[in-house]
Protein backbone atom coordinates (compact mmCIF):
# COMPACT_ATOMS: atom_id res chain seq x y z
CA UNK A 1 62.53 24.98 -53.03
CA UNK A 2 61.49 27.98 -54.31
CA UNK A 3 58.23 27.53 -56.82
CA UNK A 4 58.15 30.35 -59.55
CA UNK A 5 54.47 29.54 -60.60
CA UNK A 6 53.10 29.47 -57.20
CA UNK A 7 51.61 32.65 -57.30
CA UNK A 8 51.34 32.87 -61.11
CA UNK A 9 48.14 33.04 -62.98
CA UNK A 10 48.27 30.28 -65.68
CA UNK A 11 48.75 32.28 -69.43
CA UNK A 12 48.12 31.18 -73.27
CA UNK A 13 51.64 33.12 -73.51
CA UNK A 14 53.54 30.31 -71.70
CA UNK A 15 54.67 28.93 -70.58
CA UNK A 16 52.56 25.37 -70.10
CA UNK A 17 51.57 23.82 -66.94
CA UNK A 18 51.94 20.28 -68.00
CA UNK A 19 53.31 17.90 -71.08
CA UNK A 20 50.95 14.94 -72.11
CA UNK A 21 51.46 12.54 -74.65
CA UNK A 22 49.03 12.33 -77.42
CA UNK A 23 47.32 9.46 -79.06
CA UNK A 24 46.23 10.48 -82.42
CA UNK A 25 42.36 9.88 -82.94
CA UNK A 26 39.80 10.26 -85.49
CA UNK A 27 37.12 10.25 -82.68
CA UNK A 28 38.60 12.10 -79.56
CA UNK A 29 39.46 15.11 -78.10
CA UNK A 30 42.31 15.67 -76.46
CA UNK A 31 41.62 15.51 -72.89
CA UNK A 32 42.38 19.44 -72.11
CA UNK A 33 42.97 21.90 -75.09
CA UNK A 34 46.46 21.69 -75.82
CA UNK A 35 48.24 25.47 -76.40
CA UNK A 36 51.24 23.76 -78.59
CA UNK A 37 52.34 20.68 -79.59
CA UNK A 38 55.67 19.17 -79.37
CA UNK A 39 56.75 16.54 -82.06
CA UNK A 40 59.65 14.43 -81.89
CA UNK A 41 59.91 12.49 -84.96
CA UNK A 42 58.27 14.63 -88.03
CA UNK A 43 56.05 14.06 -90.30
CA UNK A 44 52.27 15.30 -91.42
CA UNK A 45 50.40 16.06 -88.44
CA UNK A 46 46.91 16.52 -88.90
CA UNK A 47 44.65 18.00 -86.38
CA UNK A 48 41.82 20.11 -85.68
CA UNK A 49 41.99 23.73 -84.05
CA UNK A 50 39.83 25.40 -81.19
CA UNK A 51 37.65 26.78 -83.59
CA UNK A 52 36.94 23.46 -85.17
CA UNK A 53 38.31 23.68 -88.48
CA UNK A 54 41.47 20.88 -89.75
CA UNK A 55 44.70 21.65 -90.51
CA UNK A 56 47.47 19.47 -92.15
CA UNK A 57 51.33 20.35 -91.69
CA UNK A 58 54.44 18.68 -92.47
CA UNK A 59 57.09 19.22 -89.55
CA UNK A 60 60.05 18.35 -89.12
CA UNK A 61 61.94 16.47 -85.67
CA UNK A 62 61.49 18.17 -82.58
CA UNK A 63 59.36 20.63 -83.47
CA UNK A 64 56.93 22.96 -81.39
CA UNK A 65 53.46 24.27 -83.06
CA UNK A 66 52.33 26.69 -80.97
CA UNK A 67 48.59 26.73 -82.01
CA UNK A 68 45.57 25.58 -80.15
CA UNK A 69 44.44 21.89 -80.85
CA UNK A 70 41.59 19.99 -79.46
CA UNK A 71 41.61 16.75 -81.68
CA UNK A 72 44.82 15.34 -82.95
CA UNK A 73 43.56 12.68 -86.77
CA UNK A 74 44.97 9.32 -86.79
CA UNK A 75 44.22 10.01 -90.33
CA UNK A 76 46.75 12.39 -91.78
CA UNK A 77 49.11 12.25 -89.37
CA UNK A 78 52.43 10.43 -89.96
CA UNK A 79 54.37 12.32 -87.18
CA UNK A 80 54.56 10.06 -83.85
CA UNK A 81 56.02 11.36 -80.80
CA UNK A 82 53.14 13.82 -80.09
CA UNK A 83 52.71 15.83 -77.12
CA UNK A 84 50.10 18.16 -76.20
CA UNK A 85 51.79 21.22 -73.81
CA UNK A 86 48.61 22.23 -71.61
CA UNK A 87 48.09 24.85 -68.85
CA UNK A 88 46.69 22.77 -65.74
């Protein structure tokens, strides 16, 4: 099989390595910065960006946010079906 990101540097332009479910906490990081998030079933996600400040939006179903995130709040957030799209 032919691998098209073989010999492909990895790019905050997309498109992500990897697709890892989230578990909203008012404590953690996310394991690895996340470049987007994917939501299946909307609602208010609330989350904080790379540069540390919080951010509340209301989405709707199967939605993409293509922003940086490093902590997704239990608090705030009413969305479930969150995934973090990472590179790596």
């Amino acid at each position: 099989m032919i691998n098209p990101f073989a010999n492909r540097a990895a790019s905050l332009q997309g498109p992500a390595t990897d697709i890892r479910s989230v578990t909203p906490s008012d404590t953690d990081d996310l394991p690895v910065m996340a470049i987007a998030l994917y939501v299946e079933t909307g609602g208010t996600v609330s989350f904080v960006i790379a540069s540390g400040h919080t951010r509340q939006v209301a989405l709707p179903d199967f939605t993409i946010l293509p922003v940086g995130v490093r902590k997704v709040d239990a608090s705030g957030t009413t969305a479930t079906g969150i995934h973090a799209l990472v590179l790596g």
